[in-house]
Protein backbone atom coordinates (compact mmCIF):
# COMPACT_ATOMS: atom_id res chain seq x y z
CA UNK A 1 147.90 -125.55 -26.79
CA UNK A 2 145.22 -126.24 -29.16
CA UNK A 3 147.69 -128.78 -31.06
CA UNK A 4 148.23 -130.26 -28.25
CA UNK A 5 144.56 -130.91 -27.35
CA UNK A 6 144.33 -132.38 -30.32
CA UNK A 7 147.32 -134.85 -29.83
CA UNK A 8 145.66 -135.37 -26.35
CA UNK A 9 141.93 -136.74 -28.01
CA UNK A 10 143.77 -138.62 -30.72
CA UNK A 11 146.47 -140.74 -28.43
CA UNK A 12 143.56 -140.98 -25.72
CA UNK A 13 141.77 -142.98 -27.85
CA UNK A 14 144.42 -144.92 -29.09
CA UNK A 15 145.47 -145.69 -25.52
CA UNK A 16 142.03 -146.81 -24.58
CA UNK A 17 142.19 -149.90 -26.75
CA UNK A 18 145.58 -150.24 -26.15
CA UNK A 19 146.41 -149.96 -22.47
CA UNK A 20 147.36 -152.93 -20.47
CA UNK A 21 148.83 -155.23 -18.21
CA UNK A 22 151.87 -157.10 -19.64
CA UNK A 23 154.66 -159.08 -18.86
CA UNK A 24 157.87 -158.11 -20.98
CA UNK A 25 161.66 -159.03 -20.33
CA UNK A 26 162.52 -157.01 -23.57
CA UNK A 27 165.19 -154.54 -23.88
CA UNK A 28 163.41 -151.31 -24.42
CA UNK A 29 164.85 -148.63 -27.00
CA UNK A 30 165.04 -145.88 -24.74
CA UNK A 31 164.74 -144.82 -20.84
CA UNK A 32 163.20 -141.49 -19.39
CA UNK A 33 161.04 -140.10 -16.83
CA UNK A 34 157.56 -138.21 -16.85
CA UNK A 35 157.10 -135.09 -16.78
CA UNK A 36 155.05 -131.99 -17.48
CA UNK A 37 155.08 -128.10 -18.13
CA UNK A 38 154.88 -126.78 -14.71
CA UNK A 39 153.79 -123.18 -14.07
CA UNK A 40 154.44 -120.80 -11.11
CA UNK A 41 151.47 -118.46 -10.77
CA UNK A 42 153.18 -114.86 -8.96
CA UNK A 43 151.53 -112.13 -7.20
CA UNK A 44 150.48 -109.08 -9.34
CA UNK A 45 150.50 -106.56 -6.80
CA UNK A 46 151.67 -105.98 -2.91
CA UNK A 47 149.43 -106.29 0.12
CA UNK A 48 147.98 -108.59 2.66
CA UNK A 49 146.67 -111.94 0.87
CA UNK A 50 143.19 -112.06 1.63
CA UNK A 51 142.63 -115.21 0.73
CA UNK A 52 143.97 -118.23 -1.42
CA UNK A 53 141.63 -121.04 -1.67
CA UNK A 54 144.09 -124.39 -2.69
CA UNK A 55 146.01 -126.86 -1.16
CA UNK A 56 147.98 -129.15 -3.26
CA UNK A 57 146.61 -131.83 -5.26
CA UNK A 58 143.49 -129.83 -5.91
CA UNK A 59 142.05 -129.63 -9.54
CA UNK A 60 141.71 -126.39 -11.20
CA UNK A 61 140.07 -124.65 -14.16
CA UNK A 62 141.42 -122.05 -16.49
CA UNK A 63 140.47 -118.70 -15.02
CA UNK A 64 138.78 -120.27 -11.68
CA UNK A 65 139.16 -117.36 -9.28
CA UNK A 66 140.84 -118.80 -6.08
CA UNK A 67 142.49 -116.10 -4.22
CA UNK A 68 142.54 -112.22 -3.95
CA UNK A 69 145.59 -109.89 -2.43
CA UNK A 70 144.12 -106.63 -0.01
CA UNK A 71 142.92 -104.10 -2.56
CA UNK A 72 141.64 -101.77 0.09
CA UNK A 73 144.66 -98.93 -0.64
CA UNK A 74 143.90 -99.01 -4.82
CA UNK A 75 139.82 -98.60 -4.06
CA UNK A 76 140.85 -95.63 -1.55
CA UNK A 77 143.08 -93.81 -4.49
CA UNK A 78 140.03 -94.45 -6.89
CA UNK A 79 137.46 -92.64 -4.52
CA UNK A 80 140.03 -90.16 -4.21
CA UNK A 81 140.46 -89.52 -8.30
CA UNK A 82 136.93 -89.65 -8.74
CA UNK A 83 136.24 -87.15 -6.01
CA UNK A 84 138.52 -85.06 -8.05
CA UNK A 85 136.70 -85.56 -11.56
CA UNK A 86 133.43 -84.14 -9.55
CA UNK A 87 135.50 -80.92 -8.61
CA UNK A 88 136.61 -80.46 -12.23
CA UNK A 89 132.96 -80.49 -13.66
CA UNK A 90 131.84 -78.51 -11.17
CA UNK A 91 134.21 -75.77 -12.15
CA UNK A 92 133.41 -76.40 -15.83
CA UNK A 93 131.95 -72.74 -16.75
CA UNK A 94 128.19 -72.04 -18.02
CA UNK A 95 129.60 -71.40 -21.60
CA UNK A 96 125.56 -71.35 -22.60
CA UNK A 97 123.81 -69.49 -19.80
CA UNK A 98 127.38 -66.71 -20.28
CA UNK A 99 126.33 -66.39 -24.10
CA UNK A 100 122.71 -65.93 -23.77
CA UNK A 101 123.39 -62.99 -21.23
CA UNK A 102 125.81 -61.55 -23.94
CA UNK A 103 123.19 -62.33 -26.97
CA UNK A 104 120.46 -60.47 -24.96
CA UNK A 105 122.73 -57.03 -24.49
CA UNK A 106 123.19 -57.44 -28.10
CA UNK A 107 119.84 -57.85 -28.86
CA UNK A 108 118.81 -54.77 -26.76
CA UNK A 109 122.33 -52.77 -28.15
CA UNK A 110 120.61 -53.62 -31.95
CA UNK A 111 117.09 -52.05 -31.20
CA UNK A 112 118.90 -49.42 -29.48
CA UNK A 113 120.70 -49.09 -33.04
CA UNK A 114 117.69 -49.52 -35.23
CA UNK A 115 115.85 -46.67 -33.42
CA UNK A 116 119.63 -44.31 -33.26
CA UNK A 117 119.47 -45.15 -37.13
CA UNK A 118 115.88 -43.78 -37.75
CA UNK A 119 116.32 -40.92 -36.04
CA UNK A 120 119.77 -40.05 -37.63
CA UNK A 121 118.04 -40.15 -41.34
CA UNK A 122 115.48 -37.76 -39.82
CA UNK A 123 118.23 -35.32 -38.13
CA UNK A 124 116.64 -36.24 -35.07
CA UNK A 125 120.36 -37.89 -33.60
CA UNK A 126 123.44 -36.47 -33.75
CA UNK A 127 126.08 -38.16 -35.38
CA UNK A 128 127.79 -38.80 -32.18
CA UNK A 129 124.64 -40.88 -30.78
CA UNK A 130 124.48 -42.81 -34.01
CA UNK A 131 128.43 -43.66 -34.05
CA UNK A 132 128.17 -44.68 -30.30
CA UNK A 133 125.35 -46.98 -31.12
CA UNK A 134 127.28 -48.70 -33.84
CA UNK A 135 130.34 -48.89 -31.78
CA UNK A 136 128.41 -50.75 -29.08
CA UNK A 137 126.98 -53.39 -31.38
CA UNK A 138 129.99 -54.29 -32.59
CA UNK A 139 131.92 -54.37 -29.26
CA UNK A 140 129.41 -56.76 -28.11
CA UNK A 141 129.48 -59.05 -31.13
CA UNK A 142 133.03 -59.15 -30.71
CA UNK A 143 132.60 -59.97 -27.18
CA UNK A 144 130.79 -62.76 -27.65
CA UNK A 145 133.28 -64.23 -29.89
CA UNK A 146 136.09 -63.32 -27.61
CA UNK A 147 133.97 -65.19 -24.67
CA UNK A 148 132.87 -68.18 -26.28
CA UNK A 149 136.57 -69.11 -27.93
CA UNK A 150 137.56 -68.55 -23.81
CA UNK A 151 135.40 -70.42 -22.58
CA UNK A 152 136.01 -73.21 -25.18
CA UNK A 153 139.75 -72.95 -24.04
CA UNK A 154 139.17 -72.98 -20.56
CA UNK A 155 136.16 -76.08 -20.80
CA UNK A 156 139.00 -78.02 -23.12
CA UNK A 157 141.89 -77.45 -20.40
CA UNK A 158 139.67 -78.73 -17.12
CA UNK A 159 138.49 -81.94 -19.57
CA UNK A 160 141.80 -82.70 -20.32
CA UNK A 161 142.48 -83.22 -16.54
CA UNK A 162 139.70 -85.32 -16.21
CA UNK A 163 140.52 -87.20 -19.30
CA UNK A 164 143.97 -87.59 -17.66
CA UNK A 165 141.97 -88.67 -14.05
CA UNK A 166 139.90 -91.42 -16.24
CA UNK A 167 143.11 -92.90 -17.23
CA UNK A 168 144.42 -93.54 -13.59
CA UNK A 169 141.07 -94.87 -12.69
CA UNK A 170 141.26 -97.45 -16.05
CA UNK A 171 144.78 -98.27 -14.53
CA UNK A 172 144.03 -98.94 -11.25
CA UNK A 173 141.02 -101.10 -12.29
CA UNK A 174 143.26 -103.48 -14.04
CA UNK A 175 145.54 -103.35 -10.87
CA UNK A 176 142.72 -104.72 -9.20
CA UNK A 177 141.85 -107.12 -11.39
CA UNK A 178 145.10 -108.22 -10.99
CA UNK A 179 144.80 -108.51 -7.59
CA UNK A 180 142.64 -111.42 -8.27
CA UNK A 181 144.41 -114.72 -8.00
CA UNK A 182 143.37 -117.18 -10.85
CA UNK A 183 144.00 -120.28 -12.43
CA UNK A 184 146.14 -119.78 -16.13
CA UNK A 185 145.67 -123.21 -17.05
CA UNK A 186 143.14 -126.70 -16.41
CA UNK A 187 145.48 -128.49 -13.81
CA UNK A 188 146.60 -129.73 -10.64
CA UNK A 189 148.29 -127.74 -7.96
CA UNK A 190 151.97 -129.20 -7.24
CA UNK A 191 152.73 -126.92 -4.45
CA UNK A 192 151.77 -124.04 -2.10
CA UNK A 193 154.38 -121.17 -1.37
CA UNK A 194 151.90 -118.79 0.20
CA UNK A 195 149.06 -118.69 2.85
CA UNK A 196 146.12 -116.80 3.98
CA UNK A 197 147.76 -113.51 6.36
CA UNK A 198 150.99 -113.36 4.62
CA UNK A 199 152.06 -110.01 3.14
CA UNK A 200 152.79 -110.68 -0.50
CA UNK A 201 154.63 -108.52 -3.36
CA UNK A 202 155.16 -108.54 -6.78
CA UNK A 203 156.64 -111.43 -8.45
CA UNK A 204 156.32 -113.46 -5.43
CA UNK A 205 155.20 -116.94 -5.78
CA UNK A 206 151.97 -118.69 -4.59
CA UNK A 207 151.64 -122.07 -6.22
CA UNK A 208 152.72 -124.12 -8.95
CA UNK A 209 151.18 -125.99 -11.13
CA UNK A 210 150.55 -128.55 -13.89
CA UNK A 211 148.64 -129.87 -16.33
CA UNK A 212 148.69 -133.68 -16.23
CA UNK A 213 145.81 -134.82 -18.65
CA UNK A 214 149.20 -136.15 -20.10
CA UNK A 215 152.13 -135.83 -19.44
CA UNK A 216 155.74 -135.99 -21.25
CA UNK A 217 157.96 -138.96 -21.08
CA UNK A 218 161.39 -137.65 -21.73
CA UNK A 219 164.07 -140.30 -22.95
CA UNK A 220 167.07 -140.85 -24.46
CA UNK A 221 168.40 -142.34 -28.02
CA UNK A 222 172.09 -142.66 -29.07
CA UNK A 223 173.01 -141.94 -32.86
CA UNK A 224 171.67 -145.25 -34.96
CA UNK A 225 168.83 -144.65 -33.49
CA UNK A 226 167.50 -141.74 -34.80
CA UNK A 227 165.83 -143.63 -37.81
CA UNK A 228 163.78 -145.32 -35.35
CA UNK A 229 162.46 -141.40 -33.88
CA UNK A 230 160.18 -139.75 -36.36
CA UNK A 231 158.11 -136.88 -35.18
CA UNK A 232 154.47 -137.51 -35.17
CA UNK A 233 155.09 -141.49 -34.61
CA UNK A 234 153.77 -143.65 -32.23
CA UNK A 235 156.01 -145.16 -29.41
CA UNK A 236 154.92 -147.58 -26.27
CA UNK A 237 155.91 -146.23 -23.38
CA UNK A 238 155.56 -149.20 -20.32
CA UNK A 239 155.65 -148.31 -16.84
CA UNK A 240 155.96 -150.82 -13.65
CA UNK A 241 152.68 -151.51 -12.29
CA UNK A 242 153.11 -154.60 -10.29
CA UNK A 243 155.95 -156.57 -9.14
CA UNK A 244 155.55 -160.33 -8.42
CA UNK A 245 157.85 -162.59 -6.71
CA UNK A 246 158.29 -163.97 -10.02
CA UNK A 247 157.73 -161.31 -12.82
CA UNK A 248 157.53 -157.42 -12.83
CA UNK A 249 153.86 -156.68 -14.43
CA UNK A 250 154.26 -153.28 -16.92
CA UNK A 251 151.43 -151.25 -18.19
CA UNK A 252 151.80 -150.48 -21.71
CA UNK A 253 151.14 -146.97 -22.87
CA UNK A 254 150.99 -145.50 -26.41
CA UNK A 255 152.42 -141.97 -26.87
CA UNK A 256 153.09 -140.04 -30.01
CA UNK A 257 156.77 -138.57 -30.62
CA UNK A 258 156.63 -134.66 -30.79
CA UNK A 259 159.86 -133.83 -30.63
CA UNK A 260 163.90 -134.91 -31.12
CA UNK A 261 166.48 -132.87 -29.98
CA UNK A 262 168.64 -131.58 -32.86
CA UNK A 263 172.13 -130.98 -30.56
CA UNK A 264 173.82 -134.64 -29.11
CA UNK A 265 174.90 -134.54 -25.15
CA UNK A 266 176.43 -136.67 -22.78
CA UNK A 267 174.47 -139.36 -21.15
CA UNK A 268 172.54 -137.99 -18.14
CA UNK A 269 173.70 -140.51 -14.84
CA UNK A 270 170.31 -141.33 -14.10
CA UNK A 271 169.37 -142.68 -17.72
CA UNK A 272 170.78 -145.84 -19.11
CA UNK A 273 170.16 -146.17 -23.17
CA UNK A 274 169.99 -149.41 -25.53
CA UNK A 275 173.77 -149.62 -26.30
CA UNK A 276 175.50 -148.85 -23.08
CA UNK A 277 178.85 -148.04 -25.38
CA UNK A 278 177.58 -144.60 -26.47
CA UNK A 279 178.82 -141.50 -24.71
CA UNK A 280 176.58 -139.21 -26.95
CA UNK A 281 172.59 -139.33 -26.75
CA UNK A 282 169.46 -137.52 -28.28
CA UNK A 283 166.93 -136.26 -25.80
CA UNK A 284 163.41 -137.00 -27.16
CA UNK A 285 159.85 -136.31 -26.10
CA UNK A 286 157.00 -138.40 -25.72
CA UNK A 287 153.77 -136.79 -25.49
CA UNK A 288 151.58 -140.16 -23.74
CA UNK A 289 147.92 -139.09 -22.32
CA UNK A 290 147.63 -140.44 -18.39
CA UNK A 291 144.81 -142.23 -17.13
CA UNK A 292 145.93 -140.73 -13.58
CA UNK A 293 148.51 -143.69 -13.05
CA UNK A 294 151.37 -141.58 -14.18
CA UNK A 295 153.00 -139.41 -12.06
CA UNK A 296 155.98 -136.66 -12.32
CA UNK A 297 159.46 -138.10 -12.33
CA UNK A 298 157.80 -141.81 -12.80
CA UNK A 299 161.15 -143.90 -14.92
CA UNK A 300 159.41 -145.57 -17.95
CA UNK A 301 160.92 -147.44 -20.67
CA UNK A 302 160.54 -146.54 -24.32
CA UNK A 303 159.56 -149.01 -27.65
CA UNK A 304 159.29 -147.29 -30.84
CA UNK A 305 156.67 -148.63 -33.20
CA UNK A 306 157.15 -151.28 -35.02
């Protein structure tokens, strides 16, 4: 596309010093008709179409929004899934305020142990009271390990779901988004397949459409004429603008050659080339910038550059 651009500034300004009104009874090389890359733009989704702001012949911009399909159904499942990320952190446990309680028995259990401990040296325990003690200190530091690496489990598990909950909500997002009818390309609507109230689906189609800053004057050459074609060359392309009682008028064009077919085939009915004999043609393409005269399916006649 950006090539193309290119191509378009280049020839435009080419054609503005060269476009005109002539009169010319010359055989022309070649014969073809305009046209351009259309585009059908489809519906991403199912549902109700809201809205879809066109009619043909109206002028678009590259991602203008213009239409949207009912998303009512996709923001009612991501309510739901978010309604069920709030249950999941509300059953995430109190790993902290669990510990703490546990750290506090142990801190009490370790006093208890220090003062079991002095009174042992002093014969004042038995040995009983000061293995119980012990026993109890490390049942609770155990405890606490056993707890926390649960808890860690148990927080990991209900995060994962939510985790898995965010990614439904990131999907249905872009479902939405998609549910917003925009313009791919800078061009002119061709024609309208849907309206406002219809119930659309996927892959249905709502418009088509075109870019016709220029468009592409298809032709055709027969075999000794392929010297004449060269990619990248500059070819006057004439069109009838006026027809007297004595004269047709043609408006001379200047397009640049962009491409040559590289396979021969027989001569379409509707296209008549220089030598009439020749059962074999080229197809060839003639990229010509259009000053809004030219229109799709227009005939023109071809004259490579001299």
């Amino acid at each position: 596309m950006k090539k193309i651009r290119n191509l378009i500034l280049g020839t435009l300004i080419i054609a503005g010093s060269l476009t005109s009104c002539t009169s010319t009874d010359k055989q022309a090389d070649a014969f073809g008709n305009f046209e351009a890359i259309e585009i059908v733009v489809s519906a991403q989704g199912n549902g109700l179409l809201e809205d879809l702001k066109i009619e043909e012949g109206d002028k678009l911009s590259q991602n203008q929004k213009i239409g949207l399909i009912d998303t009512m159904s996709l923001n009612l499942q991501k309510i739901q899934i978010e309604q069920s990320i709030k249950a999941i952190y509300a059953k995430l446990p109190n790993k902290t305020d669990q510990i703490n309680v546990l750290k506090e028995k142990l801190a009490i259990a370790k006093l208890e142990q220090k003062r079991i401990t002095n009174l042992y040296k002093s014969d004042a325990a038995t040995a009983r009271q000061f293995d119980n003690v012990n026993s109890e200190v490390n049942v609770l530091k155990k405890q606490i390990v056993a707890t926390s690496s649960t808890l860690n489990i148990q927080q990991k598990g209900l995060l994962a779901e939510t985790s898995t909950l965010k990614a439904k909500i990131d999907l249905i997002n872009y479902q939405i988004s998609q549910y917003i009818i925009t313009s791919p390309i800078n061009g002119v609507v061709l024609t309208k397949y849907a309206y406002e109230g219809e119930v659309t689906y996927l892959g249905k189609s709502l418009f088509k459409m075109a870019n016709i800053d220029s468009l592409i004057c298809r032709a055709y050459i027969s075999e000794n004429q392929l010297n004449k074609a060269k990619i990248g060359e500059y070819a006057i392309v004439y069109i009838d603008a006026e027809e007297t009682t004595q004269k047709i008028i043609q408006k001379k064009y200047i397009g640049r050659l962009t491409w040559v077919s590289d396979k021969a085939e027989f001569t379409p009915k509707v296209i008549q080339t220089k030598e009439q004999r020749s059962n074999l043609v080229y197809a060839i393409k003639i990229l010509v910038p259009n000053d809004g005269s030219l229109k799709i399916g227009m005939p023109a006649r071809v004259e490579f550059h001299k």
